[in-house]
C-alpha atoms as a PDB file:
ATOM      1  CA  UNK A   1       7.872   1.268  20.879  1.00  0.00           C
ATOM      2  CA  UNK A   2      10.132  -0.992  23.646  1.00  0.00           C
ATOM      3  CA  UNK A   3       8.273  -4.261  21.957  1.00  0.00           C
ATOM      4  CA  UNK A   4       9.341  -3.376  18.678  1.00  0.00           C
ATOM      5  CA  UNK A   5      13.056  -2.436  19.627  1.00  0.00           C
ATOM      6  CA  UNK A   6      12.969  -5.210  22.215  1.00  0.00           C
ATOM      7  CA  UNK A   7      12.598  -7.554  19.103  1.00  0.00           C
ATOM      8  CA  UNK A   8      15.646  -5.930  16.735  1.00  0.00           C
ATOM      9  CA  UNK A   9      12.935  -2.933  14.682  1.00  0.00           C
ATOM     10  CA  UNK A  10      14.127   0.102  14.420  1.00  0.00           C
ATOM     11  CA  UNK A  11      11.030   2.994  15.340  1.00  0.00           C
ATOM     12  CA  UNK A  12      11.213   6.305  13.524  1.00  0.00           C
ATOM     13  CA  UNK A  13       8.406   8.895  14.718  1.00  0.00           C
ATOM     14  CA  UNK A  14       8.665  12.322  13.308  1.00  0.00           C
ATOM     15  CA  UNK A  15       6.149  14.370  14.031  1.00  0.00           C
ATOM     16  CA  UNK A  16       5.680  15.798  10.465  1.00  0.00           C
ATOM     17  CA  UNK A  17       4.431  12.596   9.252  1.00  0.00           C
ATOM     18  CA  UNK A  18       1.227  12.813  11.458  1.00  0.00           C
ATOM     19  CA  UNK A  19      -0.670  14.286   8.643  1.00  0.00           C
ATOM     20  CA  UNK A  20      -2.799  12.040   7.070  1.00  0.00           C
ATOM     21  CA  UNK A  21      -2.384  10.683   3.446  1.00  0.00           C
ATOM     22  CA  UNK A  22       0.534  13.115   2.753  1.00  0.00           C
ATOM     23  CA  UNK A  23       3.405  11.298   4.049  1.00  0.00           C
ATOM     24  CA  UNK A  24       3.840   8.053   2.418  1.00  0.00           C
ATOM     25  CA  UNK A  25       6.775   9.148   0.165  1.00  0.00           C
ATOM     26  CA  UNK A  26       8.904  10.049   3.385  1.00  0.00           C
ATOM     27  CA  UNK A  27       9.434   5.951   3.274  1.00  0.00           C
ATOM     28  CA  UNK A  28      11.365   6.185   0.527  1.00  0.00           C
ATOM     29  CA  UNK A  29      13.931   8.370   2.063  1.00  0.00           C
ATOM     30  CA  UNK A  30      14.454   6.004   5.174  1.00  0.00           C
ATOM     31  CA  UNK A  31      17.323   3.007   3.946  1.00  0.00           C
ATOM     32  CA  UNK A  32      15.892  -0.487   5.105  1.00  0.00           C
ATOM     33  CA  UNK A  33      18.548  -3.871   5.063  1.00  0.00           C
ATOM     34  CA  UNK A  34      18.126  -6.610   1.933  1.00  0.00           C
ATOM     35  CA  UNK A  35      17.248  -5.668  -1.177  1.00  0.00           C
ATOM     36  CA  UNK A  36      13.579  -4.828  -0.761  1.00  0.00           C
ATOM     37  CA  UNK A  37      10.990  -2.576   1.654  1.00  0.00           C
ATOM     38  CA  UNK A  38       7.674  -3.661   2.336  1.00  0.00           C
ATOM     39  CA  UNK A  39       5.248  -0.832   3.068  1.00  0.00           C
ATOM     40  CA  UNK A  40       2.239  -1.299   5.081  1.00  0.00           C
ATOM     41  CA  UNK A  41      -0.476   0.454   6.038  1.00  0.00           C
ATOM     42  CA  UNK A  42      -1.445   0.701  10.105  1.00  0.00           C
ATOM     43  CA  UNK A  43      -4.475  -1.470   9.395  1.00  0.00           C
ATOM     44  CA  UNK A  44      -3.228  -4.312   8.078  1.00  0.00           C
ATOM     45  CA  UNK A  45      -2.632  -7.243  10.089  1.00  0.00           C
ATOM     46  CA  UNK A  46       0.220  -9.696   9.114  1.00  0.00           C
ATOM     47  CA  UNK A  47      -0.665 -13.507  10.008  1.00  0.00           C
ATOM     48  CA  UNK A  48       1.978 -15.057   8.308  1.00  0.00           C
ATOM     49  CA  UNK A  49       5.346 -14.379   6.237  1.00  0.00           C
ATOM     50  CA  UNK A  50       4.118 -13.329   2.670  1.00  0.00           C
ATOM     51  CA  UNK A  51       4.414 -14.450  -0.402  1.00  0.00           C
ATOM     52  CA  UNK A  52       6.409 -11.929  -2.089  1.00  0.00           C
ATOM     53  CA  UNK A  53       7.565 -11.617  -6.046  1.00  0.00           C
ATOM     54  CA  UNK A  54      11.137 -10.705  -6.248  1.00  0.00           C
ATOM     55  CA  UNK A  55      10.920 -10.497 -10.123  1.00  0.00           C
ATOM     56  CA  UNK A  56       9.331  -7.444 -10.145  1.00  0.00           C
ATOM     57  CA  UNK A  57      10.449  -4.128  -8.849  1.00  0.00           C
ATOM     58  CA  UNK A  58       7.067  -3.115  -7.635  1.00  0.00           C
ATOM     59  CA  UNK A  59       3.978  -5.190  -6.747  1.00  0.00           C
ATOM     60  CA  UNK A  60       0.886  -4.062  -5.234  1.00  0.00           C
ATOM     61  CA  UNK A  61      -2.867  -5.320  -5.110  1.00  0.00           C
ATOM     62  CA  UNK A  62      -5.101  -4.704  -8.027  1.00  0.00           C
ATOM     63  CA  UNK A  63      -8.401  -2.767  -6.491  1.00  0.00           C
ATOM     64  CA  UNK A  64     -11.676  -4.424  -7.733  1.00  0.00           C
ATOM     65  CA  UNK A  65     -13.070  -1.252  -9.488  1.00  0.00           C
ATOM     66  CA  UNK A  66     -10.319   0.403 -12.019  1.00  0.00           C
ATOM     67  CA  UNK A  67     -11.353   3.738 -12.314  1.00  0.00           C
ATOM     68  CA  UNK A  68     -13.039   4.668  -9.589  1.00  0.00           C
ATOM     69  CA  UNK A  69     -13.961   9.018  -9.434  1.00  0.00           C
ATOM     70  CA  UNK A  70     -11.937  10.034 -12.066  1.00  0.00           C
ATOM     71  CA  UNK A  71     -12.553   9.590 -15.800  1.00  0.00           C
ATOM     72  CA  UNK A  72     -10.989   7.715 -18.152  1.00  0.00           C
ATOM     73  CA  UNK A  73      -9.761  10.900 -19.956  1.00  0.00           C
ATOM     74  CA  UNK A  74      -8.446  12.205 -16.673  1.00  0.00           C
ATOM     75  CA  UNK A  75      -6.047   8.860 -16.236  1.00  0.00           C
ATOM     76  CA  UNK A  76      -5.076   9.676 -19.671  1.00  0.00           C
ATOM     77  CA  UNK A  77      -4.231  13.108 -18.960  1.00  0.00           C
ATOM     78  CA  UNK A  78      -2.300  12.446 -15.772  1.00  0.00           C
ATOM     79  CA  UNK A  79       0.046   9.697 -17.723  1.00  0.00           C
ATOM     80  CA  UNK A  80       0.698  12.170 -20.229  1.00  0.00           C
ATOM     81  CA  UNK A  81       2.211  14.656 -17.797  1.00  0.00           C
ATOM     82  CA  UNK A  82       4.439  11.755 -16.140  1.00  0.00           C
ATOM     83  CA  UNK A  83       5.435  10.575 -19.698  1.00  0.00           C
ATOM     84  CA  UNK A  84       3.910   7.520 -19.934  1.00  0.00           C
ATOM     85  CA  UNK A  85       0.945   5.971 -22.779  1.00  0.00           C
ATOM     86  CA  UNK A  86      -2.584   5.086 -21.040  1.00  0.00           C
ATOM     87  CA  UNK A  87      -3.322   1.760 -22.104  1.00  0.00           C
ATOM     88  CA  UNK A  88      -6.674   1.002 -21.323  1.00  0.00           C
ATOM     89  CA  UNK A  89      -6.311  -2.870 -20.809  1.00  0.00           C
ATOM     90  CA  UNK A  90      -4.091  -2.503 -18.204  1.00  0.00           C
ATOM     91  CA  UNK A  91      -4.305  -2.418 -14.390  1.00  0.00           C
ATOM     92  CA  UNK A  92      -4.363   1.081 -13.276  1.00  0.00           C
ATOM     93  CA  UNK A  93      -5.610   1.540  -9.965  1.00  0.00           C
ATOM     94  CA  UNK A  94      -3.924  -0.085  -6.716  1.00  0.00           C
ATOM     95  CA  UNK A  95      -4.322  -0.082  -2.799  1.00  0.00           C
ATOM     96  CA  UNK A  96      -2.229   1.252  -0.903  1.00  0.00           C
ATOM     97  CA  UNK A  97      -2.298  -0.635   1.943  1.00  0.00           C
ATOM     98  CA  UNK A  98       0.415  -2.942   0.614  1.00  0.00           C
ATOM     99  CA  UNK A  99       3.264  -1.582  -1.510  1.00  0.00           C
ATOM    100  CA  UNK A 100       6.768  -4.088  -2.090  1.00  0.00           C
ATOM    101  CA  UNK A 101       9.633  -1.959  -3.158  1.00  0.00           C
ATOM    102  CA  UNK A 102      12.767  -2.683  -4.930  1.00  0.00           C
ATOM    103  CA  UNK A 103      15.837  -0.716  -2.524  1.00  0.00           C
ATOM    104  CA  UNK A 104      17.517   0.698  -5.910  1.00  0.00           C
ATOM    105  CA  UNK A 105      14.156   1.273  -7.211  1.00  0.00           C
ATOM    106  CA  UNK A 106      13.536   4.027  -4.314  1.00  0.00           C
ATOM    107  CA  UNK A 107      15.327   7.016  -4.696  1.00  0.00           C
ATOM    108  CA  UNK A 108      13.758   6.964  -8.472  1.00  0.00           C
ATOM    109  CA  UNK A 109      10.224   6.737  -7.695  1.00  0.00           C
ATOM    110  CA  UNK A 110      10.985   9.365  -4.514  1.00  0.00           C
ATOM    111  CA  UNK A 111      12.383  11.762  -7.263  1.00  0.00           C
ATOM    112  CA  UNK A 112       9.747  10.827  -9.867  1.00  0.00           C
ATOM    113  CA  UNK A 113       7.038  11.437  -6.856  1.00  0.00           C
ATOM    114  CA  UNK A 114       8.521  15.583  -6.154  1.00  0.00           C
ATOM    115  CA  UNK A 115       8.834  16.264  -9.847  1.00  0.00           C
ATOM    116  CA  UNK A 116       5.270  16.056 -10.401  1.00  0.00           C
ATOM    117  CA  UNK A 117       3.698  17.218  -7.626  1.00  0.00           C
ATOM    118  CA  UNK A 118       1.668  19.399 -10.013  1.00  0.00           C
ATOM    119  CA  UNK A 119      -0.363  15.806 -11.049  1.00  0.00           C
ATOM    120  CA  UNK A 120      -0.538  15.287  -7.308  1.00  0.00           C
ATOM    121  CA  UNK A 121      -2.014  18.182  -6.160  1.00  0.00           C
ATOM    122  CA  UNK A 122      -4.783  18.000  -9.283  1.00  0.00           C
ATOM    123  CA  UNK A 123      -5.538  14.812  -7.868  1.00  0.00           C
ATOM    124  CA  UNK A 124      -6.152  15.713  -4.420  1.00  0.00           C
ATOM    125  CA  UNK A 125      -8.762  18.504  -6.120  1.00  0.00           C
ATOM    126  CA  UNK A 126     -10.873  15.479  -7.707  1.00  0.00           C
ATOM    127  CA  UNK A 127     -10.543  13.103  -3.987  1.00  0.00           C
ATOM    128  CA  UNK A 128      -8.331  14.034  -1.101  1.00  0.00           C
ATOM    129  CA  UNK A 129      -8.701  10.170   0.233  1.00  0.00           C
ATOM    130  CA  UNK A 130      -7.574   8.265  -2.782  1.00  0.00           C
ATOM    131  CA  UNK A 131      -5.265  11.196  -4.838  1.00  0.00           C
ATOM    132  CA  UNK A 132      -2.165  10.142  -3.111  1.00  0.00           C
ATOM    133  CA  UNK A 133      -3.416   6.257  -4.127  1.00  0.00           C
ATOM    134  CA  UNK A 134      -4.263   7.149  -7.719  1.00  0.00           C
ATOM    135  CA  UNK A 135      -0.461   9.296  -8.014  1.00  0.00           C
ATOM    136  CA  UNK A 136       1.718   6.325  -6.939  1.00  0.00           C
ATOM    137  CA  UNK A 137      -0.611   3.572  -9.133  1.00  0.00           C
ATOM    138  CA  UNK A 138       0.471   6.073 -11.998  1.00  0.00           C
ATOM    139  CA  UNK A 139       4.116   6.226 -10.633  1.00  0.00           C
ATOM    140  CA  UNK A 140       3.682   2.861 -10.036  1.00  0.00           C
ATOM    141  CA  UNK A 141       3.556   2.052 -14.111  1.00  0.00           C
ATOM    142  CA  UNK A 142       7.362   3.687 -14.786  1.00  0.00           C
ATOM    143  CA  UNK A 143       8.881   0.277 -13.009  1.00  0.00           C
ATOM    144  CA  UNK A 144       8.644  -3.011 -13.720  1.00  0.00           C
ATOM    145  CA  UNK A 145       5.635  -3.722 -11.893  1.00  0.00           C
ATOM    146  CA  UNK A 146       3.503  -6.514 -10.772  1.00  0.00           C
ATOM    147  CA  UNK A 147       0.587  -7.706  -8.847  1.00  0.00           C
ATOM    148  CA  UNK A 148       1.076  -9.227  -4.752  1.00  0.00           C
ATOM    149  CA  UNK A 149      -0.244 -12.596  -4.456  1.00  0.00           C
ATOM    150  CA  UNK A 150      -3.296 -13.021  -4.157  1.00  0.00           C
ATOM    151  CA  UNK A 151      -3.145 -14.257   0.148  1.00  0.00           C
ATOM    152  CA  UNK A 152      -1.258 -10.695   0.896  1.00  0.00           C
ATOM    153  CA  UNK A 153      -3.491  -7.708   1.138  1.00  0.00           C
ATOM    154  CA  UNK A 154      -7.218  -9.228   1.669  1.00  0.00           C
ATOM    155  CA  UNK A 155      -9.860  -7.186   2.658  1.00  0.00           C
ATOM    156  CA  UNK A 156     -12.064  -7.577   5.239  1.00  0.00           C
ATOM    157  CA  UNK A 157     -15.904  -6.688   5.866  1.00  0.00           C
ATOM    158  CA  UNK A 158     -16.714  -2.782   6.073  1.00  0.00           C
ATOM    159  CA  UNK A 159     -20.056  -1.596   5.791  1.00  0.00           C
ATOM    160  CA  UNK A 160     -19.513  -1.174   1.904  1.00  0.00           C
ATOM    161  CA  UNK A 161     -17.478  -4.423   1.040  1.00  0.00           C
ATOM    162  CA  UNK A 162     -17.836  -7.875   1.563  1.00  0.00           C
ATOM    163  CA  UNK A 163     -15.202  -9.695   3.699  1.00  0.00           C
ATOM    164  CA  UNK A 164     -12.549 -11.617   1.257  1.00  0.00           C
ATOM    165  CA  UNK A 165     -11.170 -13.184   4.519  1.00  0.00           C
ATOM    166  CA  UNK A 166     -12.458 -15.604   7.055  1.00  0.00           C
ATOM    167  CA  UNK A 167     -10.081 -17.432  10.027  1.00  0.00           C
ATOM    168  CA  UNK A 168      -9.486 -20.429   8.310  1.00  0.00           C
ATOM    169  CA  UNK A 169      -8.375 -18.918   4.843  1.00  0.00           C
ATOM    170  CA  UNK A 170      -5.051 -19.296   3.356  1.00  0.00           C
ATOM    171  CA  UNK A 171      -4.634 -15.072   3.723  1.00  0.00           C
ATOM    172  CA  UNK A 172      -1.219 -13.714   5.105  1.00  0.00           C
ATOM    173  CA  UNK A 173      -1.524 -10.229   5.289  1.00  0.00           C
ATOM    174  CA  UNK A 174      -5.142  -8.704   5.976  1.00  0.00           C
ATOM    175  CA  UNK A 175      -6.071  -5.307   5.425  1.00  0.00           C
ATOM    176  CA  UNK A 176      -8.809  -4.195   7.710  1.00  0.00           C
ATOM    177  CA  UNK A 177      -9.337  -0.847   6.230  1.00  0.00           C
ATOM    178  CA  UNK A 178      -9.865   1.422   9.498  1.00  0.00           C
ATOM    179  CA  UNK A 179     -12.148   1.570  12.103  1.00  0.00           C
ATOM    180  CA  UNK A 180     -15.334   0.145  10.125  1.00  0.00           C
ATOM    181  CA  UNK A 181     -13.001  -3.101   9.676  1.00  0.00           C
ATOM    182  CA  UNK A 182     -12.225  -3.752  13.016  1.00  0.00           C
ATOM    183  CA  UNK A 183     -14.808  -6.432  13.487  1.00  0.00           C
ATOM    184  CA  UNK A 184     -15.051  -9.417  15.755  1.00  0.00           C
ATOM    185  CA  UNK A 185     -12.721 -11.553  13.874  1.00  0.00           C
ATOM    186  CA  UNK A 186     -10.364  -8.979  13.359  1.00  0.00           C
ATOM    187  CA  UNK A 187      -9.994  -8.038  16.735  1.00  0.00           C
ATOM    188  CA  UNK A 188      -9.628 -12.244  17.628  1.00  0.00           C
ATOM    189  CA  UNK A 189      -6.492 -12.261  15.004  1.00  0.00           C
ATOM    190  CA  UNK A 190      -5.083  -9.610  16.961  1.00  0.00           C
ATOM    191  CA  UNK A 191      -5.387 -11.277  20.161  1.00  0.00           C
ATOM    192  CA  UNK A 192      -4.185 -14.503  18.525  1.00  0.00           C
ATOM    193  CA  UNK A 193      -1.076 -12.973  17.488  1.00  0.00           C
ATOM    194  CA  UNK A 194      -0.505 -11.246  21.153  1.00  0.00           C
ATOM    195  CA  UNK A 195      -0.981 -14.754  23.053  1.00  0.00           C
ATOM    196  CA  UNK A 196       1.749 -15.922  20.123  1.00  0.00           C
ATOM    197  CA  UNK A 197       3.970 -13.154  20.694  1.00  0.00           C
ATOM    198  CA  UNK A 198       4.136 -13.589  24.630  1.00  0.00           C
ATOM    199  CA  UNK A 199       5.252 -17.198  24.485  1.00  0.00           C
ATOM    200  CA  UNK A 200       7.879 -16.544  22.599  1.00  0.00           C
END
C-alpha cells in the first residue's frame, strides 16, 4: 500500500469487497481522472503501456469458446430480459480479467448492472465462477463496444490452456489466471518488473 501511494495511486480497501466474484460493479462507483478506467483483475501482470481503443466505449477480450455452460437459448433468454436481440454471429462471451471503460459510460452500466440483478442471480444458479462474467458480456452489448488488442489480456499456461505468451512476445498485459498460472516465467516477469521498479 506505501509503494503504490509512494508513486501518486490512490488505495481503496473496503472490507465488503473481499467476497469473491461479487464485487466488481463497486468499480464503477469509485471516480478515476481522464476520460477512461481500466479494470484489471489481481492476476494480470502489466509489462508495458497498452494499446487501448478510445473509439469504443467498452472493449474487452473475446474468450476462445462463445458459449461456454449455458445454452444458446439461455443467452437468448437473458438478452431478452435486459432488452436487447441475441444475434448469434456476434461475440458474446468476454474475460473479465481486462475491462476498458468509458468515465460517462459508468454510472449507466452501474445502474443497468442493479436493475437486473434478477438475470444475475439466474446466472450464478447455472455457474457461480463465470455468472458475474457472462452478466457484464451481456451488459457489455448495450454500449458501443469493442474488442482489446490483441497484446493486452494474453493468457498464460494453466493445466487446461495452452500458454498464448512467451518472454519475448509482443504481449503488454498478461493474464495469469490464478494460482495454476503462476509458472516459472510468470513469476521471472514479476521479478523483472521489481528489479525495474527499484532503479527507478
Amino acid at each position: 500500500k506505501l509503494e503504490l501511494e509512494s508513486i501518486g495511486c490512490k488505495v481503496i480497501f473496503n472490507p465488503s469487497e473481499t467476497q469473491a466474484y461479487f464485487n466488481r460493479e463497486n468499480i464503477l462507483s469509485y471516480e478515476t481522472g481522464g476520460d477512461y478506467t481500466l479494470i484489471l483483475d489481481t492476476d494480470i501482470l502489466v509489462l508495458s503501456t497498452p494499446s487501448l481503443d478510445s473509439s469504443k466505449e467498452i472493449c474487452a477480450r473475446k474468450e476462445g469458446h462463445s458459449f461456454p455452460g449455458i445454452s444458446i437459448r439461455v443467452w437468448e433468454q437473458c438478452y431478452a430480459k435486459l432488452g436487447m436481440k441475441f444475434k448469434q454471429d456476434e461475440s458474446h462471451h468476454f474475460n473479465g480479467g481486462v475491462w476498458f471503460i468509458k468515465n460517462t459510460c459508468k454510472p449507466q452500466l452501474s445502474e443497468y448492472f442493479t436493475k437486473n440483478l434478477s438475470v444475475l442471480e439466474y446466472l450464478h444458479g447455472q455457474s457461480r465462477h463465470l455468472s458475474v462474467q457472462w452478466y457484464w458480456s451481456m451488459l457489455m452489448k448495450k454500449f458501443n463496444w469493442g474488442l482489446l488488442d490483441r497484446k493486452v489480456n494474453i493468457f498464460t499456461h494453466t493445466s487446461t490452456i495452452k500458454s498464448e505468451w512467451s518472454r519475448n512476445s509482443d504481449a503488454e498485459v498478461i493474464h495469469y489466471l490464478g494460482a495454476n498460472g503462476m509458472c516459472q516465467e510468470v513469476a521471472d516477469a514479476f521479478k523483472d518488473i521489481e528489479e525495474r521498479y527499484e532503479k527507478l
